[in-house]
N, C-alpha and C. Protein backbone atom coordinates (compact mmCIF):
# COMPACT_ATOMS: atom_id res chain seq x y z
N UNK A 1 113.60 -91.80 22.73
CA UNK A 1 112.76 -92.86 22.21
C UNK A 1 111.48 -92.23 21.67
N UNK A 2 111.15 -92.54 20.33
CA UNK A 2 109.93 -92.30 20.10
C UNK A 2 108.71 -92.14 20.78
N UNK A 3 107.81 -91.40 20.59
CA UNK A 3 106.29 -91.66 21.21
C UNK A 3 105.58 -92.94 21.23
N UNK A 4 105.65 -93.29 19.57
CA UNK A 4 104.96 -94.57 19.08
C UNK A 4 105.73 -95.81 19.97
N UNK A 5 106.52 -95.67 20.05
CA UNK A 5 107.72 -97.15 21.31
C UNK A 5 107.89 -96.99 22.27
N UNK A 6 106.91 -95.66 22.62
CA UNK A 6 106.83 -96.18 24.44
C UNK A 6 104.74 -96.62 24.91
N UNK A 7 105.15 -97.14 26.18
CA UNK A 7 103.59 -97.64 26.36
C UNK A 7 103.36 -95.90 27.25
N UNK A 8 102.61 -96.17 27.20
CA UNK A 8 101.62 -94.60 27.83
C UNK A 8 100.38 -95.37 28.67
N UNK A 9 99.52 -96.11 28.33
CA UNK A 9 98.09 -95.87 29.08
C UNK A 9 98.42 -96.56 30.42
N UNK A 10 97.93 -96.46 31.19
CA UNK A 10 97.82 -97.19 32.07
C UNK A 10 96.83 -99.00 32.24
N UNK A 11 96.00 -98.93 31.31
CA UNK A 11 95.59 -100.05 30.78
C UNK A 11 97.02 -101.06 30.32
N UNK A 12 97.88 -100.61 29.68
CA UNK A 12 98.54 -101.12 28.94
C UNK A 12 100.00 -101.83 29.83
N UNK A 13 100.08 -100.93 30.37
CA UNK A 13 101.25 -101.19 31.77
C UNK A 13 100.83 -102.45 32.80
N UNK A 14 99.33 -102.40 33.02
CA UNK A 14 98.69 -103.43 33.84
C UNK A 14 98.44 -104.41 33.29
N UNK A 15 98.38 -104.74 31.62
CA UNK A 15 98.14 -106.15 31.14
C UNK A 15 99.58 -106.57 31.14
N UNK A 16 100.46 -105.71 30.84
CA UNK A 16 101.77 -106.42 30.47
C UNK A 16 102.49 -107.20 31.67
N UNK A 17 101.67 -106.38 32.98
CA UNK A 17 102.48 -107.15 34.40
C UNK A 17 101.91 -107.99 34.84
N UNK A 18 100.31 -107.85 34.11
CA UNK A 18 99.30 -108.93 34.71
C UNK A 18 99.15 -110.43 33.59
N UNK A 19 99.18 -110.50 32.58
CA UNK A 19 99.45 -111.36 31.20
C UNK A 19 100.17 -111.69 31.11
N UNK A 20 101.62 -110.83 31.19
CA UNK A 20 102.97 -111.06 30.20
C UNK A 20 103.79 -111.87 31.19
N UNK A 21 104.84 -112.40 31.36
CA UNK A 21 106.01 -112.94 32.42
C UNK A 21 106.81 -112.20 32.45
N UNK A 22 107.08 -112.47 33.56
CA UNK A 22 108.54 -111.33 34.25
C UNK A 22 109.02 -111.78 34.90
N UNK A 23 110.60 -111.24 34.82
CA UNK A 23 112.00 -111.99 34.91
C UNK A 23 112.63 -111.19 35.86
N UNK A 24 113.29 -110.99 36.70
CA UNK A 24 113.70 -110.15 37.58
C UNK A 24 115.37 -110.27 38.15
N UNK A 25 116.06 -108.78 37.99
CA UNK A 25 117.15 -108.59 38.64
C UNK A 25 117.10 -108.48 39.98
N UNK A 26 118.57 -107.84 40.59
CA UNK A 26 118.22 -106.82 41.58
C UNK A 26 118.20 -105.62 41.33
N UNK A 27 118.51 -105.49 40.19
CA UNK A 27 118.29 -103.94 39.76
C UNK A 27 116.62 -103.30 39.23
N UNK A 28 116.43 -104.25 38.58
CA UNK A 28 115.03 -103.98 37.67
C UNK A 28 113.73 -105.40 37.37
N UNK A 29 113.01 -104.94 37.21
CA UNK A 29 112.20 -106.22 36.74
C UNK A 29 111.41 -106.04 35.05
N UNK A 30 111.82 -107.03 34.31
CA UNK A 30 111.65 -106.59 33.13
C UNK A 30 110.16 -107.94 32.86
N UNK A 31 108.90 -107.08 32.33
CA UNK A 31 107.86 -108.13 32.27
C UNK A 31 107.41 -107.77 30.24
N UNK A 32 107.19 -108.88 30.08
CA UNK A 32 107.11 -108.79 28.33
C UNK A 32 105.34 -109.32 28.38
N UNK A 33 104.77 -109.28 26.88
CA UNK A 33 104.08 -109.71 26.56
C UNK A 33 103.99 -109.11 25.14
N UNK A 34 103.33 -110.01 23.99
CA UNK A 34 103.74 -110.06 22.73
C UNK A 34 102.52 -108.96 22.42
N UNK A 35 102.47 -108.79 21.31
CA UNK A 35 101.62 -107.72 20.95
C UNK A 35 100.95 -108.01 19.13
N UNK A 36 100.02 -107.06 18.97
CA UNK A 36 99.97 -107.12 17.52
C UNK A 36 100.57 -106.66 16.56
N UNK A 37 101.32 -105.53 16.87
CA UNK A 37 102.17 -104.82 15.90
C UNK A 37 103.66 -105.01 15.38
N UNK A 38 103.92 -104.24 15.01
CA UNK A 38 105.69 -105.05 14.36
C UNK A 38 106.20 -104.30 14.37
N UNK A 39 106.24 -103.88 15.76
CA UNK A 39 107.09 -103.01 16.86
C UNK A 39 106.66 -103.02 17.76
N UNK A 40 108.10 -103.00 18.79
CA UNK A 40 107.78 -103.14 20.32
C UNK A 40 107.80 -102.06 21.28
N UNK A 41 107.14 -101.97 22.10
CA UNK A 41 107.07 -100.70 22.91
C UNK A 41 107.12 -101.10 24.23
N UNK A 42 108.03 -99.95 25.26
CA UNK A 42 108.51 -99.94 26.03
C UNK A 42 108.02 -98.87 27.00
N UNK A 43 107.74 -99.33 28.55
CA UNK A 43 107.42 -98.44 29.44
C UNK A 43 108.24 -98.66 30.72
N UNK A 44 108.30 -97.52 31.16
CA UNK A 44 109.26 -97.22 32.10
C UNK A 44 108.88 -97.07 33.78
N UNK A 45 108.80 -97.70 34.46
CA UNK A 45 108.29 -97.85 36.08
C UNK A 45 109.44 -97.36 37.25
N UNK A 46 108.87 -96.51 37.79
CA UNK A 46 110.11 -96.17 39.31
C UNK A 46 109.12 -95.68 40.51
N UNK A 47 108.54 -96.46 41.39
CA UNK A 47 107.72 -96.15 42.44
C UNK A 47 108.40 -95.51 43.67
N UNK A 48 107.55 -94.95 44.48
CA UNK A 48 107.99 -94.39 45.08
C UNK A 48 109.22 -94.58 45.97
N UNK A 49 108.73 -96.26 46.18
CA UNK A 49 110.08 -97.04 46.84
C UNK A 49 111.53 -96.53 46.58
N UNK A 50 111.87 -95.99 45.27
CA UNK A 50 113.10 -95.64 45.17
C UNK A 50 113.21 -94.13 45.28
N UNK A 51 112.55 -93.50 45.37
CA UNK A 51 113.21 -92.32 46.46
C UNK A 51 112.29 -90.93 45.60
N UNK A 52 112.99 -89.69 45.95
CA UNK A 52 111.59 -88.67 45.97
C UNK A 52 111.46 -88.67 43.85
N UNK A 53 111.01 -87.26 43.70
CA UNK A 53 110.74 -87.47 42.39
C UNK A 53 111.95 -87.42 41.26
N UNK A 54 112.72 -86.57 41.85
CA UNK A 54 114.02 -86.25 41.18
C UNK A 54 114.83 -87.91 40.95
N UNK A 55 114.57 -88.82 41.91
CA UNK A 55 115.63 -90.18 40.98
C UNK A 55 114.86 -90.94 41.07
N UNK A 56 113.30 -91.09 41.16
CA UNK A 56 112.42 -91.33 40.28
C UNK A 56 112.69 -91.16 38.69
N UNK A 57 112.41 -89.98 38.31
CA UNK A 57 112.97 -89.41 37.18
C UNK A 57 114.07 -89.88 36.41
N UNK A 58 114.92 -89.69 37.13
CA UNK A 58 116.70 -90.15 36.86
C UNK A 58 116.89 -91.99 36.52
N UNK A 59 115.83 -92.42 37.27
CA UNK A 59 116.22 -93.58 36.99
C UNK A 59 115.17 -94.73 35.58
N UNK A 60 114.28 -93.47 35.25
CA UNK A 60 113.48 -94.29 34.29
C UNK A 60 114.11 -93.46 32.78
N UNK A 61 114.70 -91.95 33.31
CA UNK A 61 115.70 -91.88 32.11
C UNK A 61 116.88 -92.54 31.70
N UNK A 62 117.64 -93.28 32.74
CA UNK A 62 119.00 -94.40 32.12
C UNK A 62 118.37 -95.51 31.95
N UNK A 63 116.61 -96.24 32.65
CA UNK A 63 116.77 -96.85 31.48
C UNK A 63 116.53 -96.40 29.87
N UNK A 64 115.58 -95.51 29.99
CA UNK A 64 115.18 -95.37 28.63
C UNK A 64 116.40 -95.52 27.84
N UNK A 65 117.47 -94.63 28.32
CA UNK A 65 118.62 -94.38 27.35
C UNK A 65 119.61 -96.20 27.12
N UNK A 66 119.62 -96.91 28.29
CA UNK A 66 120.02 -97.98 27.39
C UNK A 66 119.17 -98.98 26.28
N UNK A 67 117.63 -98.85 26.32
CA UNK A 67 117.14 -99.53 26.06
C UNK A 67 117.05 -98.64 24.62
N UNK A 68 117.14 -97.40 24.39
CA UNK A 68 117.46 -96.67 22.96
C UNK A 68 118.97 -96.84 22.35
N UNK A 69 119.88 -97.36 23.25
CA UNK A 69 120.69 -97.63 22.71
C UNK A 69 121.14 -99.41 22.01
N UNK A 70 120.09 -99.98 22.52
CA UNK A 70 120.18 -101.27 22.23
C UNK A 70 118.90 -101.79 21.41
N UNK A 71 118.06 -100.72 20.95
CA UNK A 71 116.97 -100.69 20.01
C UNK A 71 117.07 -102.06 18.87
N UNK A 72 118.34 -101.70 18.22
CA UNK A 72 117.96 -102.37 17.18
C UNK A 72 118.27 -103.92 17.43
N UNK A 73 118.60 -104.40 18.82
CA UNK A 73 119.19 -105.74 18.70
C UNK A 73 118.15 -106.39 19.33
N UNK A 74 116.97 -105.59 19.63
CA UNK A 74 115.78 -105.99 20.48
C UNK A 74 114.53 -106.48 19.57
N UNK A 75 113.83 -107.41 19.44
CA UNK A 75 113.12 -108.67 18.74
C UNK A 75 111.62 -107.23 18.51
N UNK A 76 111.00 -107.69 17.50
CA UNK A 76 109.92 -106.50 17.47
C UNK A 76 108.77 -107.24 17.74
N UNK A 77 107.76 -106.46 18.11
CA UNK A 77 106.51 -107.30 18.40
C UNK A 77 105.92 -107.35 19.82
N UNK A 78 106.72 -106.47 21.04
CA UNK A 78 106.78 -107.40 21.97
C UNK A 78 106.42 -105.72 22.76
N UNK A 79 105.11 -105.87 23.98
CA UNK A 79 105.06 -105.00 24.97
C UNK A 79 106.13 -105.30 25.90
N UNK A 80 106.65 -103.79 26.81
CA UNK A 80 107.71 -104.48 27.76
C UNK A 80 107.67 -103.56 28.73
N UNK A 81 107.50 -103.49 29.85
CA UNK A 81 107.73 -102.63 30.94
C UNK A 81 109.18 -103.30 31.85
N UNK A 82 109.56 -101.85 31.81
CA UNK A 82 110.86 -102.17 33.16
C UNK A 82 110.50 -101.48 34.44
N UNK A 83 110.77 -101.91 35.61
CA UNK A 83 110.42 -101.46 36.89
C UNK A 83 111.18 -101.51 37.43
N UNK A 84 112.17 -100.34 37.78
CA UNK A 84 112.67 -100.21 38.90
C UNK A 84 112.90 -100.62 40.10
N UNK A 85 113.79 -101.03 40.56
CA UNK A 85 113.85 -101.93 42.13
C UNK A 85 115.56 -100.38 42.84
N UNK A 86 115.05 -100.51 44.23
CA UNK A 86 115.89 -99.52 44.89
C UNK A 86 117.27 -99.20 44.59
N UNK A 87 117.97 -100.68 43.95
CA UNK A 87 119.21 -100.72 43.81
C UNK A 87 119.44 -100.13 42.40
N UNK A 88 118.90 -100.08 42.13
CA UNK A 88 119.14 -99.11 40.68
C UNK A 88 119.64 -97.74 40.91
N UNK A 89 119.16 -96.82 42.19
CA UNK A 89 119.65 -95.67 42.15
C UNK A 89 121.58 -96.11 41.95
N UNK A 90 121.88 -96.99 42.87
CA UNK A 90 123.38 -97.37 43.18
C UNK A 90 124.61 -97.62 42.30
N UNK A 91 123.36 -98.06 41.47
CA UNK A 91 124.03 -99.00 40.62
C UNK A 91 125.04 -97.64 38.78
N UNK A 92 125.93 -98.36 38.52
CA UNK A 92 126.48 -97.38 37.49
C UNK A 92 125.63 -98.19 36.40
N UNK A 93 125.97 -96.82 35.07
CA UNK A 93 125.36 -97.50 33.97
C UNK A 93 125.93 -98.25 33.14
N UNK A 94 127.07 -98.77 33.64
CA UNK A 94 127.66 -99.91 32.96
C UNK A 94 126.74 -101.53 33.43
N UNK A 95 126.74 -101.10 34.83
CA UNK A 95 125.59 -102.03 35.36
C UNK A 95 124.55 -102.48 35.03
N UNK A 96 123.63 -101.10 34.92
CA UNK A 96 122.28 -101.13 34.36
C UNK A 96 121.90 -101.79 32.77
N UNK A 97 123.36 -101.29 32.15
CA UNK A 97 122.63 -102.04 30.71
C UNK A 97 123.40 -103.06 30.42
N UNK A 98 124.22 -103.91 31.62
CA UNK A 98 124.74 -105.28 31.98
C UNK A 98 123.21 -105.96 32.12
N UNK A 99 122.52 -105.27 33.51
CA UNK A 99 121.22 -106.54 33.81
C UNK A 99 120.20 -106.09 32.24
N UNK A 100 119.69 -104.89 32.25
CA UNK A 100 118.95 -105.08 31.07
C UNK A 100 119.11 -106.11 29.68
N UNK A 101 120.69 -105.71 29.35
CA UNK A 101 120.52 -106.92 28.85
C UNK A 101 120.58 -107.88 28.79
N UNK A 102 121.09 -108.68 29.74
CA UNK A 102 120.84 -110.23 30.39
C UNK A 102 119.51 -110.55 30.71
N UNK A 103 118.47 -109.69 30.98
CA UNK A 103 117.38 -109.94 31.04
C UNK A 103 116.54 -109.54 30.15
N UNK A 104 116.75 -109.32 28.87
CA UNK A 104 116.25 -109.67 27.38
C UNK A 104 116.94 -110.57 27.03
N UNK A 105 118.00 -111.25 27.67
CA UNK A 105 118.49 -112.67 26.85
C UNK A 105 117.69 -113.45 27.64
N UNK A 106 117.18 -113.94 28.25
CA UNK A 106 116.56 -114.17 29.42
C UNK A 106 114.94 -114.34 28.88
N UNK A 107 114.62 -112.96 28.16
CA UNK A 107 113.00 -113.30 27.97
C UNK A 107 113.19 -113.45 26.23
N UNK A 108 114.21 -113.90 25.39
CA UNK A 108 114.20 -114.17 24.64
C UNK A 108 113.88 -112.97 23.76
N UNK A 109 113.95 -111.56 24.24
CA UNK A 109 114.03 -110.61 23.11
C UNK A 109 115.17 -110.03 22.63
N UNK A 110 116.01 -110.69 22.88
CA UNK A 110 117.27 -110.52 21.94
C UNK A 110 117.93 -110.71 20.72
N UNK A 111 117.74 -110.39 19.87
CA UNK A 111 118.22 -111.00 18.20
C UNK A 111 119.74 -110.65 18.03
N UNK A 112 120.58 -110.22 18.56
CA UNK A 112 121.61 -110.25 18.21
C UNK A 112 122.49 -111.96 18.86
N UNK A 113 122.91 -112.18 18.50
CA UNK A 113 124.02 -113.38 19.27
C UNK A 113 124.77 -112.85 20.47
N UNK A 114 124.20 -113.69 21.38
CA UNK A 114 124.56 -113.45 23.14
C UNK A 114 126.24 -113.70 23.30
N UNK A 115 126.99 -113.57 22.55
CA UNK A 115 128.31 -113.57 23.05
C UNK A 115 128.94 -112.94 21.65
N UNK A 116 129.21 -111.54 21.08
CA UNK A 116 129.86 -111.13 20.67
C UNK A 116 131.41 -111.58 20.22
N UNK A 117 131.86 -111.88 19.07
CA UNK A 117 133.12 -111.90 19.06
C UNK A 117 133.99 -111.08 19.80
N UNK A 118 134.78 -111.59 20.83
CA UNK A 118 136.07 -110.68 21.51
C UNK A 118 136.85 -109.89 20.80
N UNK A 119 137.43 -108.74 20.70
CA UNK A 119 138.34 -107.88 20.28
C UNK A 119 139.73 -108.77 20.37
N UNK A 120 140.71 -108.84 19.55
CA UNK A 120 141.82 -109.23 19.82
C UNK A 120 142.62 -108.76 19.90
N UNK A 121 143.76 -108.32 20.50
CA UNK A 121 145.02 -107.57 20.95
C UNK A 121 146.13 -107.19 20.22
């Protein structure tokens, strides 16, 4: 993921959890708030709660990687932090970018259509 599409300051992480609404799995908690620009940027949370630094680490890189893989179906405009909750270490990444994206359908940053045409046989 780009530099420019992720949040960095710490100012910026604290308005989005303190301003914005947030929607929550058991995997993750995803909190939005809109922004001025016309692009959205994304920050990544794993406290200590989920374990030493190594899946700390591990777990703010699968999300990054689904949330780069689902870039373009994601609404622009919009600050977003994801936070980690324990069950995320557990969880596979078929999982992880199951709740992520149910919880951008959820905060309404989804632009693609929430039910895909089925493959047919």
């Amino acid at each position: 993921m780009k530099r420019k599409y992720r949040l960095r300051d710490r100012d910026d992480f604290l308005r989005t959890r303190q301003e914005g609404k947030c929607w929550g799995h058991r995997l993750i908690v995803l909190c939005a708030l809109p922004n001025s620009l016309g692009y959205s940027r994304f920050g990544f949370a794993a406290s200590k709660r989920i374990g030493t630094a190594v899946v700390r680490n591990r777990a703010r890189r699968r999300m990054r990687e689904v949330v780069r893989l689902k870039w373009s179906a994601i609404r622009p405009g919009w600050d977003v932090v994801l936070i980690a909750r324990p069950a995320l270490v557990q969880a596979t990444y078929g999982e992880l970018s199951e709740a992520i994206g149910g919880l951008l359908q959820r905060a309404g940053l989804w632009i693609l259509e929430a039910n895909p045409p089925q493959k047919s046989e």
